[in-house]
PDB file of N, CA and C in Angstrom:
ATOM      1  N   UNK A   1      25.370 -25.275  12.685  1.00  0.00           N
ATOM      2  CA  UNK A   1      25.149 -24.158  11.792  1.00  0.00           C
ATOM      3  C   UNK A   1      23.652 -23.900  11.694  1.00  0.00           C
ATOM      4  N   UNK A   2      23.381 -22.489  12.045  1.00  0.00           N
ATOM      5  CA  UNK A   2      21.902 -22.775  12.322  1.00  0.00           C
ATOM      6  C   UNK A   2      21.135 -21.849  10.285  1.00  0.00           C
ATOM      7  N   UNK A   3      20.064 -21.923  10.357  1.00  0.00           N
ATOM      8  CA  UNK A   3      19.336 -21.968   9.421  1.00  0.00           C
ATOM      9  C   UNK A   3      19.490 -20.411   8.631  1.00  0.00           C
ATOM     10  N   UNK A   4      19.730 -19.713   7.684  1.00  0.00           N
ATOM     11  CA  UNK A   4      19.483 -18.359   7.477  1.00  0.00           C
ATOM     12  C   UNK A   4      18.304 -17.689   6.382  1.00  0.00           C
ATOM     13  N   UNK A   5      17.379 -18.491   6.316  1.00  0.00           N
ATOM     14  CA  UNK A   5      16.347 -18.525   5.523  1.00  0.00           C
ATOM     15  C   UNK A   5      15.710 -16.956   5.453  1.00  0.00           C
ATOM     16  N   UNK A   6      14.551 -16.953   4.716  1.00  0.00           N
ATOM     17  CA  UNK A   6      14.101 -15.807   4.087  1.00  0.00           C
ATOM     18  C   UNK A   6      13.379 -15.073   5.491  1.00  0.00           C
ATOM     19  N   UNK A   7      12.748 -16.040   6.195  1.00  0.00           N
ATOM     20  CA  UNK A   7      11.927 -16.060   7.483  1.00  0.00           C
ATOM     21  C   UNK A   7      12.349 -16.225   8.825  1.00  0.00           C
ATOM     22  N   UNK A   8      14.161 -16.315   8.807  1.00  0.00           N
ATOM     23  CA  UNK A   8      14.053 -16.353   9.946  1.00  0.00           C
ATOM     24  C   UNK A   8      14.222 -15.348  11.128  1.00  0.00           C
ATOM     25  N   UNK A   9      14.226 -15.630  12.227  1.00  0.00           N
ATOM     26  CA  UNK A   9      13.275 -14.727  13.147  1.00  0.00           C
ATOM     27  C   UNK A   9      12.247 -13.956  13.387  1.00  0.00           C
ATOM     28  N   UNK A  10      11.717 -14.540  12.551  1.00  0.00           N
ATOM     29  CA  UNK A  10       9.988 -13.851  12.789  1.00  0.00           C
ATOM     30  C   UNK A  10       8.965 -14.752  13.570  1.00  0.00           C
ATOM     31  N   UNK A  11       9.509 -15.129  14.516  1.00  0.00           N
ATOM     32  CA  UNK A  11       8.038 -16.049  15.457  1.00  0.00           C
ATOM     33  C   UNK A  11       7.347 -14.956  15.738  1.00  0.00           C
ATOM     34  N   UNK A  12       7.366 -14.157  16.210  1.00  0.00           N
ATOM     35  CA  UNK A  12       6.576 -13.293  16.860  1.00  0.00           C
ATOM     36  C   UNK A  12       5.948 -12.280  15.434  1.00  0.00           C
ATOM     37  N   UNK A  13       7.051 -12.293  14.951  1.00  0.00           N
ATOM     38  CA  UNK A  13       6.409 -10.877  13.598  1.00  0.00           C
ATOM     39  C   UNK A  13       5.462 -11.416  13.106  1.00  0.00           C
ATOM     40  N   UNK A  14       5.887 -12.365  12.689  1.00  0.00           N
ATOM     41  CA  UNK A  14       5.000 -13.262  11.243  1.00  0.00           C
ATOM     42  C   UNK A  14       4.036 -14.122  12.367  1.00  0.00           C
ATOM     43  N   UNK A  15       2.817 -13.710  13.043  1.00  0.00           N
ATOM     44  CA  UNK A  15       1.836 -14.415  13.885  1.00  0.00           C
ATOM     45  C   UNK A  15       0.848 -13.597  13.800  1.00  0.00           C
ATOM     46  N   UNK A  16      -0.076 -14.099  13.734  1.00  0.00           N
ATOM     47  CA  UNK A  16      -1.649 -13.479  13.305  1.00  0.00           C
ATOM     48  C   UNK A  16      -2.161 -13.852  14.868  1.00  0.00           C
ATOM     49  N   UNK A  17      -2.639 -13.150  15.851  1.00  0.00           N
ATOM     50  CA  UNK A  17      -3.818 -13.263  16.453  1.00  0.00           C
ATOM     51  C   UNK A  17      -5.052 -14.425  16.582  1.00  0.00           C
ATOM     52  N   UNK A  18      -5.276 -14.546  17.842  1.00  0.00           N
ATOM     53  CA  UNK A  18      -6.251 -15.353  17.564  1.00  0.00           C
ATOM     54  C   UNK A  18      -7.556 -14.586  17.290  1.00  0.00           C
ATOM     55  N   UNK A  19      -8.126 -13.191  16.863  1.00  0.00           N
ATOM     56  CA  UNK A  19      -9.278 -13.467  16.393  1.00  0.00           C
ATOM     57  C   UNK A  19      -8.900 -12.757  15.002  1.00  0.00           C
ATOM     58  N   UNK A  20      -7.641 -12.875  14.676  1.00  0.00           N
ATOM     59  CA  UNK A  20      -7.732 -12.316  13.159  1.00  0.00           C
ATOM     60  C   UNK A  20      -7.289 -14.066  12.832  1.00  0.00           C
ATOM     61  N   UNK A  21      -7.278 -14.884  12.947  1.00  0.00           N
ATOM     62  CA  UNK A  21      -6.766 -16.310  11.884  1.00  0.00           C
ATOM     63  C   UNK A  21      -8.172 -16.616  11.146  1.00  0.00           C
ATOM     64  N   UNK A  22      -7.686 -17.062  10.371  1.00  0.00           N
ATOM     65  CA  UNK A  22      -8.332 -17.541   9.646  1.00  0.00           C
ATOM     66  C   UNK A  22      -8.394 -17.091   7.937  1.00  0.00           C
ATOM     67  N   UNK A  23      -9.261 -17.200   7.160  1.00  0.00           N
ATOM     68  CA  UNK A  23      -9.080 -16.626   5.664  1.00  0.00           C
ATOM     69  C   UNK A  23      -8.901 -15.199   5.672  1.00  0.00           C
ATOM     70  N   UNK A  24      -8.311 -14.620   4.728  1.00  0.00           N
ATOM     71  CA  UNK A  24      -8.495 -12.883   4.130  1.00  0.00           C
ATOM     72  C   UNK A  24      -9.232 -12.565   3.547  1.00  0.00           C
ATOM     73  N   UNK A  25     -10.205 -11.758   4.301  1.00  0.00           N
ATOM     74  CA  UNK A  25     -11.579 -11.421   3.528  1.00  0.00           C
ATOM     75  C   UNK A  25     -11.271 -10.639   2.201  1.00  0.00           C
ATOM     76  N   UNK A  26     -12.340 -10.231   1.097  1.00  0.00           N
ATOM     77  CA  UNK A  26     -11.715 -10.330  -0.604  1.00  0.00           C
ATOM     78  C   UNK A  26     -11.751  -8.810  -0.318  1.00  0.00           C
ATOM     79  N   UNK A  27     -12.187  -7.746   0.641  1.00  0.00           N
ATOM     80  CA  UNK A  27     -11.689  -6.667   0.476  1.00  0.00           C
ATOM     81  C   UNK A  27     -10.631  -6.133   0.500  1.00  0.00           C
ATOM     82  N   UNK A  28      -9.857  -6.790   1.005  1.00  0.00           N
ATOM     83  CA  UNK A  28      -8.533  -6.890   1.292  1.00  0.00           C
ATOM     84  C   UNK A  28      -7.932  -7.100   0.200  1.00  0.00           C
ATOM     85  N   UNK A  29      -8.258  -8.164  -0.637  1.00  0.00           N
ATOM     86  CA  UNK A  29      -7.931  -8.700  -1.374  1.00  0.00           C
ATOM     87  C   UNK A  29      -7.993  -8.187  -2.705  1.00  0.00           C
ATOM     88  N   UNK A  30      -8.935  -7.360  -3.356  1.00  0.00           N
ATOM     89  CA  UNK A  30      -9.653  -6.861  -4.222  1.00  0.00           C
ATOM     90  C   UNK A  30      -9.017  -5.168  -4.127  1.00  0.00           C
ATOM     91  N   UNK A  31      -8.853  -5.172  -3.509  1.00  0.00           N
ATOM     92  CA  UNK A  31      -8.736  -3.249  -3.173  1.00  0.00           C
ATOM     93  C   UNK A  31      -7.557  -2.664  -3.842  1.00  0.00           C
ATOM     94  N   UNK A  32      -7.952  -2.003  -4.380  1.00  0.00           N
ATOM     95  CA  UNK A  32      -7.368  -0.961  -5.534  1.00  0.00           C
ATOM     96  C   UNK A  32      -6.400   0.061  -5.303  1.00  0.00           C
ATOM     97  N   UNK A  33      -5.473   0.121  -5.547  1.00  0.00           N
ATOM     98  CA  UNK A  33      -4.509   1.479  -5.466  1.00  0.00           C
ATOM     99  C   UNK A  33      -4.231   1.796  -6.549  1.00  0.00           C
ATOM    100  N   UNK A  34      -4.460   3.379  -6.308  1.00  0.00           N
ATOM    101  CA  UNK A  34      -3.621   4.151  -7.779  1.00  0.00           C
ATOM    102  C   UNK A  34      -1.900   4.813  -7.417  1.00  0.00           C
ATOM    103  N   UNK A  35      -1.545   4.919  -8.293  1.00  0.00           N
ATOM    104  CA  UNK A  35      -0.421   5.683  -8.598  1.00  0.00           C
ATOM    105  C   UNK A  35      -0.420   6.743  -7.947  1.00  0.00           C
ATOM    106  N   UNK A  36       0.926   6.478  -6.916  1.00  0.00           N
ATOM    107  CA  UNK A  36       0.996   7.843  -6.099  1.00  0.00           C
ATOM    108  C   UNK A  36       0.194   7.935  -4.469  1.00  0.00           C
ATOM    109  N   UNK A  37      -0.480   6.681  -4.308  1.00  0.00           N
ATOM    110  CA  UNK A  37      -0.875   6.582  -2.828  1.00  0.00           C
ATOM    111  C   UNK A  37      -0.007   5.899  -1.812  1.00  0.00           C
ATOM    112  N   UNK A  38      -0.414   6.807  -0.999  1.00  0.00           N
ATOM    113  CA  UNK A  38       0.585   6.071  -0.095  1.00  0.00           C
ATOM    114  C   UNK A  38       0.267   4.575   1.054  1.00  0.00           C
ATOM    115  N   UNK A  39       0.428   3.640   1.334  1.00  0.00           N
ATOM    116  CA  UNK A  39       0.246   2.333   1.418  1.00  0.00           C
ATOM    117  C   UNK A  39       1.160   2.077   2.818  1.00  0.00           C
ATOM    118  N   UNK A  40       0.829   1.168   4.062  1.00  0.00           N
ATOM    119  CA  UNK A  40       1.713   0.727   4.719  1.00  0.00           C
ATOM    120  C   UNK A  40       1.887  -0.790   4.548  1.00  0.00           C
ATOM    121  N   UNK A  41       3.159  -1.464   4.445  1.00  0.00           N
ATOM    122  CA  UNK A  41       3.378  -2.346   4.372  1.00  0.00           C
ATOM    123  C   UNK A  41       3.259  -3.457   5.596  1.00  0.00           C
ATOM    124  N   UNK A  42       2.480  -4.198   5.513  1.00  0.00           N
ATOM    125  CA  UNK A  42       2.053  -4.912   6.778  1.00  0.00           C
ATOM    126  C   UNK A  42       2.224  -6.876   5.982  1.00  0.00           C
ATOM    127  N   UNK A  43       2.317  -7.420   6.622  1.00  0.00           N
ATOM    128  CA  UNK A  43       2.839  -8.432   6.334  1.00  0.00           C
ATOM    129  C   UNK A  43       1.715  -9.573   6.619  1.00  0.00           C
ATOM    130  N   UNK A  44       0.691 -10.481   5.718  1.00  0.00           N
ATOM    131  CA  UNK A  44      -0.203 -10.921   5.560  1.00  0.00           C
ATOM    132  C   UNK A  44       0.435 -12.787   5.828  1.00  0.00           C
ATOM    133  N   UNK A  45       1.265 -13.647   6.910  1.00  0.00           N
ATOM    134  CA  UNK A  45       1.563 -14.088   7.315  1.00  0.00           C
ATOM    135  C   UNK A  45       0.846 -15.612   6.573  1.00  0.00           C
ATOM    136  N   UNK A  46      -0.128 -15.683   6.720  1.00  0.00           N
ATOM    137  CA  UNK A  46      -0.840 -17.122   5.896  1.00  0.00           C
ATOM    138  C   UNK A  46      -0.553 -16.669   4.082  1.00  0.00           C
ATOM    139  N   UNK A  47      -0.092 -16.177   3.714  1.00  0.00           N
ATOM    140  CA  UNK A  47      -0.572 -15.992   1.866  1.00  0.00           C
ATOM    141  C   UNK A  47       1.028 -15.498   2.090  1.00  0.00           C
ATOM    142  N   UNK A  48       1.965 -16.078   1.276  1.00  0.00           N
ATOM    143  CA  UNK A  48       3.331 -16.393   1.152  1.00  0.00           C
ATOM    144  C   UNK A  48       3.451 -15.698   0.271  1.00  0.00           C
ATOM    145  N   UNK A  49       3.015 -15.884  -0.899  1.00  0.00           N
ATOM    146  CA  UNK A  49       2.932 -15.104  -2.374  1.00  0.00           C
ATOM    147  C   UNK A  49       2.817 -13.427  -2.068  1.00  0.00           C
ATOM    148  N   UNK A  50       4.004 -13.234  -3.314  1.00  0.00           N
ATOM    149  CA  UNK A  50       4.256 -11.575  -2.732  1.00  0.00           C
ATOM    150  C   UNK A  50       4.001 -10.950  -1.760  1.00  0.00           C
ATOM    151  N   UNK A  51       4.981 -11.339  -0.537  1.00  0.00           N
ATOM    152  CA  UNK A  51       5.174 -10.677   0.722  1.00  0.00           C
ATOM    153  C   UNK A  51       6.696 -10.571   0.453  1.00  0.00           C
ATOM    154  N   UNK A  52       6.910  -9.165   0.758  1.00  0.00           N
ATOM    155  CA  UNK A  52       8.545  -8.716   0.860  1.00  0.00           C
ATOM    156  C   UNK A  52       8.818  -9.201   1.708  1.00  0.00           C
ATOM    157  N   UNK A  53      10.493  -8.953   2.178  1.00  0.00           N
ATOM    158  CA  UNK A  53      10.723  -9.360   3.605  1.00  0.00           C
ATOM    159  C   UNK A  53      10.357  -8.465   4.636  1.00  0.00           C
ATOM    160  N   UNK A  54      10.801  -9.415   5.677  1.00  0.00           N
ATOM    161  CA  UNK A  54      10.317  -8.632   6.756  1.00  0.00           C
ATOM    162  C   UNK A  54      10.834  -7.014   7.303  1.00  0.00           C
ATOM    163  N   UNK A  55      11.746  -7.148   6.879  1.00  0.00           N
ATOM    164  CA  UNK A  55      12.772  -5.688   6.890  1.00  0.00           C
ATOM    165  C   UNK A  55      11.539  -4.534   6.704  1.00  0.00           C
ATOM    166  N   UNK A  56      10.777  -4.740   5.864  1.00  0.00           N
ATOM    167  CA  UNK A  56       9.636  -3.958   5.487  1.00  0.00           C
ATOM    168  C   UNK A  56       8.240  -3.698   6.116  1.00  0.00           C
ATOM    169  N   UNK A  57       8.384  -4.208   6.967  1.00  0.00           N
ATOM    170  CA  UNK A  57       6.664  -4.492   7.305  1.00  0.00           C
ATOM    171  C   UNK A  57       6.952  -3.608   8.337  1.00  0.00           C
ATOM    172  N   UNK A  58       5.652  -2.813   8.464  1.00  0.00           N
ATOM    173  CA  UNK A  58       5.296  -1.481   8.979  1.00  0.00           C
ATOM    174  C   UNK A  58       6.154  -0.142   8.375  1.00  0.00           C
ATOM    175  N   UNK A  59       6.610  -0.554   7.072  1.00  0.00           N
ATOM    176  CA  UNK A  59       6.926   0.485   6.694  1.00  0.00           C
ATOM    177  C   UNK A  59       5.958   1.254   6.108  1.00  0.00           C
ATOM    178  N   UNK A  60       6.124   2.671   5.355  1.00  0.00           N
ATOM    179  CA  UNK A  60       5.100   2.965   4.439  1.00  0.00           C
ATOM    180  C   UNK A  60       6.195   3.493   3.222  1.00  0.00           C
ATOM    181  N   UNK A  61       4.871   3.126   1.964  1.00  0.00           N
ATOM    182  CA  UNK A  61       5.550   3.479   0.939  1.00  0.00           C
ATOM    183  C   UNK A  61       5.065   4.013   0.092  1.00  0.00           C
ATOM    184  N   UNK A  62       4.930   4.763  -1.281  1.00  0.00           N
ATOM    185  CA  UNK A  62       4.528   4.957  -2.288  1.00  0.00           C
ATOM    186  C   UNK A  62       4.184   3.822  -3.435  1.00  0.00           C
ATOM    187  N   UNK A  63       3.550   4.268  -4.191  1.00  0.00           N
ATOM    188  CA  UNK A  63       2.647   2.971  -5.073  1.00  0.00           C
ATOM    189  C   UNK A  63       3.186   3.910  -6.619  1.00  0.00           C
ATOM    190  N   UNK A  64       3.865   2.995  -7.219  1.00  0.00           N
ATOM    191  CA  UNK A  64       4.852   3.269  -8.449  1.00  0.00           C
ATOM    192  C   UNK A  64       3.835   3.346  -9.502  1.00  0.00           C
ATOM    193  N   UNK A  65       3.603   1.386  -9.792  1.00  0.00           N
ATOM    194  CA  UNK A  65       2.590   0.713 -10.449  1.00  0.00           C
ATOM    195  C   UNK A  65       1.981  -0.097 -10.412  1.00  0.00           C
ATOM    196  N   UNK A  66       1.324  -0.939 -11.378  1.00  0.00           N
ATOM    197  CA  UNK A  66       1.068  -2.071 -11.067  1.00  0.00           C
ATOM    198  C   UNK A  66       1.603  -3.168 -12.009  1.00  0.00           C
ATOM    199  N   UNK A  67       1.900  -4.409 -11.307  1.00  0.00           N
ATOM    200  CA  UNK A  67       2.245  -4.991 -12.449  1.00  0.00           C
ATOM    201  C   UNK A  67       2.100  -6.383 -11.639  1.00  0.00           C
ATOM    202  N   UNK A  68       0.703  -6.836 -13.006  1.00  0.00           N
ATOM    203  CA  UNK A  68      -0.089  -8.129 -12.708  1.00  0.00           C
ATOM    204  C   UNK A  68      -1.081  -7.909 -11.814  1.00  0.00           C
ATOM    205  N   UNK A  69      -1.213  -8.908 -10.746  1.00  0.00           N
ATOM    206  CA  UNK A  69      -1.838  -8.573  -9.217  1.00  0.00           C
ATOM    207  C   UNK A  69      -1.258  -8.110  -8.285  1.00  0.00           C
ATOM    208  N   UNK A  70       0.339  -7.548  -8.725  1.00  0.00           N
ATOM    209  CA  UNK A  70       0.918  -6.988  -7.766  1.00  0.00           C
ATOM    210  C   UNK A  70       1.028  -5.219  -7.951  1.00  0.00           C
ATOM    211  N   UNK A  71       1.624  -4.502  -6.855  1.00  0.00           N
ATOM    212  CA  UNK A  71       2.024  -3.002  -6.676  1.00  0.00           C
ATOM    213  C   UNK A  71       3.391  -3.144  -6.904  1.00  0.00           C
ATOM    214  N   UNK A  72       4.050  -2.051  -7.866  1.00  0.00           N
ATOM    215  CA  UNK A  72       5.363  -1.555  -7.311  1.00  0.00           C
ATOM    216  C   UNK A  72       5.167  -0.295  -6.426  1.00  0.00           C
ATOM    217  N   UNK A  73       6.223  -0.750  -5.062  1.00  0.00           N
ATOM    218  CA  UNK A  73       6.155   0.078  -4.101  1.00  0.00           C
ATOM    219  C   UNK A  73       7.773   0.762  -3.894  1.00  0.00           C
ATOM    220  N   UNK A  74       7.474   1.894  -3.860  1.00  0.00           N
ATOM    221  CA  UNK A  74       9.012   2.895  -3.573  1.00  0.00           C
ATOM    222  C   UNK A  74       8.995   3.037  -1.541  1.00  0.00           C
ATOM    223  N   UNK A  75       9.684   2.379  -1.671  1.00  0.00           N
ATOM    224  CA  UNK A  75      10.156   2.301   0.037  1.00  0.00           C
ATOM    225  C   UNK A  75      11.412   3.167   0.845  1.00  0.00           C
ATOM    226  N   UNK A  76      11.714   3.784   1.692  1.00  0.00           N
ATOM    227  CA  UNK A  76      13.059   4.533   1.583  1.00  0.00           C
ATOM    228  C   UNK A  76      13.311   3.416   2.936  1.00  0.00           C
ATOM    229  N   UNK A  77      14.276   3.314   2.906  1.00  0.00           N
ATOM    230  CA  UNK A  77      15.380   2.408   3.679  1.00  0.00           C
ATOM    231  C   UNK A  77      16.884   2.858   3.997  1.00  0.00           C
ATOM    232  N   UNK A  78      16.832   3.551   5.243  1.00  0.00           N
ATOM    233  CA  UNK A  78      18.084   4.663   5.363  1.00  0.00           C
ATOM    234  C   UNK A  78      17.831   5.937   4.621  1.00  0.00           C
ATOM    235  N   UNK A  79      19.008   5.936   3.740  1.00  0.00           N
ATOM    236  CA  UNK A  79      19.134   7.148   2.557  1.00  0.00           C
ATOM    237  C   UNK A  79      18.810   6.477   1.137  1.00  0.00           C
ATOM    238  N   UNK A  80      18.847   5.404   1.614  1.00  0.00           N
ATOM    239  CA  UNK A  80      17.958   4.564  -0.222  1.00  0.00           C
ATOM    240  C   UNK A  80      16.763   4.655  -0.289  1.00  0.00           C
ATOM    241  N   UNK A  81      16.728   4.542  -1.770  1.00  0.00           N
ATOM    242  CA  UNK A  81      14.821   3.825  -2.195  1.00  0.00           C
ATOM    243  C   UNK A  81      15.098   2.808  -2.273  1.00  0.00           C
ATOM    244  N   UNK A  82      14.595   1.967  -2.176  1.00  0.00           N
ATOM    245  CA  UNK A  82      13.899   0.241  -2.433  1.00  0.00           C
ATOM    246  C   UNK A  82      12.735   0.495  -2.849  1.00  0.00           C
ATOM    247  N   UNK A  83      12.895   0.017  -4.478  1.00  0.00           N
ATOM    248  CA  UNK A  83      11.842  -0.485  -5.396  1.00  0.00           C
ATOM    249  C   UNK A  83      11.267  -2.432  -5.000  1.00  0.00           C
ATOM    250  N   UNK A  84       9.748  -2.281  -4.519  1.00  0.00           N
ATOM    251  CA  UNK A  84       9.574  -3.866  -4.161  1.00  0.00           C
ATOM    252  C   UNK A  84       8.532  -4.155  -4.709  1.00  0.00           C
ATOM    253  N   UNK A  85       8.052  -4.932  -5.092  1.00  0.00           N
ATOM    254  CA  UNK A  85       7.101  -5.512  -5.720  1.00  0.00           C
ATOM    255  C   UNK A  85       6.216  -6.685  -4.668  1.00  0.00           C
ATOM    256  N   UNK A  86       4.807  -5.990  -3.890  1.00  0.00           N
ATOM    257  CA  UNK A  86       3.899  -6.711  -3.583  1.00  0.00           C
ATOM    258  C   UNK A  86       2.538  -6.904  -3.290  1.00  0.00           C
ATOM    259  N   UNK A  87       2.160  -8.137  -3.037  1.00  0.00           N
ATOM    260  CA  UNK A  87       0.561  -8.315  -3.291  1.00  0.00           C
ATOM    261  C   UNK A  87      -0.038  -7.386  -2.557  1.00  0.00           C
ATOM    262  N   UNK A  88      -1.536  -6.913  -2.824  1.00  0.00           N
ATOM    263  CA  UNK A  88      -2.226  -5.792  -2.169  1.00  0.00           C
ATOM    264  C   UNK A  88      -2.610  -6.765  -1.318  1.00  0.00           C
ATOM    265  N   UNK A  89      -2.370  -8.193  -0.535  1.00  0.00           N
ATOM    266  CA  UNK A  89      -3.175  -8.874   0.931  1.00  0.00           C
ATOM    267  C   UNK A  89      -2.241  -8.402   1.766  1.00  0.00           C
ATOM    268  N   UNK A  90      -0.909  -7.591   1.570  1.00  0.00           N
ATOM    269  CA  UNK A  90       0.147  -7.467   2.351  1.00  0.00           C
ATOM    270  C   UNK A  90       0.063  -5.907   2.348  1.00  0.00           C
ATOM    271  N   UNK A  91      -0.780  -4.782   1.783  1.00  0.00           N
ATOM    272  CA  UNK A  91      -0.789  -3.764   1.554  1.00  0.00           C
ATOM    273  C   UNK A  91      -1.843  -3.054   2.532  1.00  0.00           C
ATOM    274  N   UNK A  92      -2.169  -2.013   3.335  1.00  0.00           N
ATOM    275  CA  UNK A  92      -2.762  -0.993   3.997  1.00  0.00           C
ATOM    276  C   UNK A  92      -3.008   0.421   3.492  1.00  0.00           C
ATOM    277  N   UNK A  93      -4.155   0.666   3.085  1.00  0.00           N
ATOM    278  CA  UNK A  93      -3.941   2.504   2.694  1.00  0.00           C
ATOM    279  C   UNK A  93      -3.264   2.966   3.810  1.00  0.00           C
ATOM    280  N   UNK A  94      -2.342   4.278   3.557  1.00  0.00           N
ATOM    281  CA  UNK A  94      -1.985   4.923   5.062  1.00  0.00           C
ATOM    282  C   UNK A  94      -2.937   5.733   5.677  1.00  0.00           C
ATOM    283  N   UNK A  95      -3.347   6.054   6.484  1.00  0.00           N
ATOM    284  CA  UNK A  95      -4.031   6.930   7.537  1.00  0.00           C
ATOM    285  C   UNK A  95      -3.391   7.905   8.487  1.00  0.00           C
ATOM    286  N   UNK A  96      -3.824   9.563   7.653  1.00  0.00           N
ATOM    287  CA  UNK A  96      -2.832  10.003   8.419  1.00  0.00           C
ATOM    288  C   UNK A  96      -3.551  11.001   9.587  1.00  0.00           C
TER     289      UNK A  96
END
C-alpha cells in the first residue's frame, strides 16, 4: 500500500534549482499585497508553513485579505472558487 500524503508526487514540482537553493531573500518575504491584486501561486518548496497544495501552484489568484502573516486567496478551480489561505514566500505579483 503505497503512501497518500499531502506531497505526494511532487519530486520534480516541489525542487528548487541549483542556483535558486538556498535561503529566501526577506523581499520575498516582507512584500505586501493589497486587496484585490492579483498574485500567482508558486510553491516556495524549503518553508512548509503555509504552502497550499500542489493542485495550486502556478495558478493565479485574487488577494481577499489578510489574516496574520498570511493572504486569503480566491482561486477558481474548474467552475469553483477555492478560498486558500497562504504565506506571501509562496506568493508572486502577476505580470501581465
Amino acid at each position: 500500500m503505497k503512501s497518500q500524503g499531502y506531497r505526494r508526487k511532487t519530486r520534480s514540482l516541489l525542487r528548487r534549482k541549483a542556483r535558486q537553493k538556498g535561503k529566501t531573500g526577506l523581499s520575498k518575504i516582507l512584500r505586501e499585497y493589497g486587496s484585490g491584486d492579483r498574485v500567482v501561486i508558486k510553491l516556495n518548496p524549503s518553508i512548509h508553513k503555509g504552502m497550499p497544495h500542489r493542485r495550486f501552484h502556478g495558478r493565479v489568484g485574487i488577494v481577499e485579505s489578510r489574516r496574520g502573516r498570511a493572504y486569503v486567496v480566491n482561486v477558481t478551480q474548474g467552475k469553483a472558487l477555492k478560498t486558500i489561505t497562504v504565506r506571501p514566500e509562496h506568493l508572486e505579483p502577476f505580470k501581465t
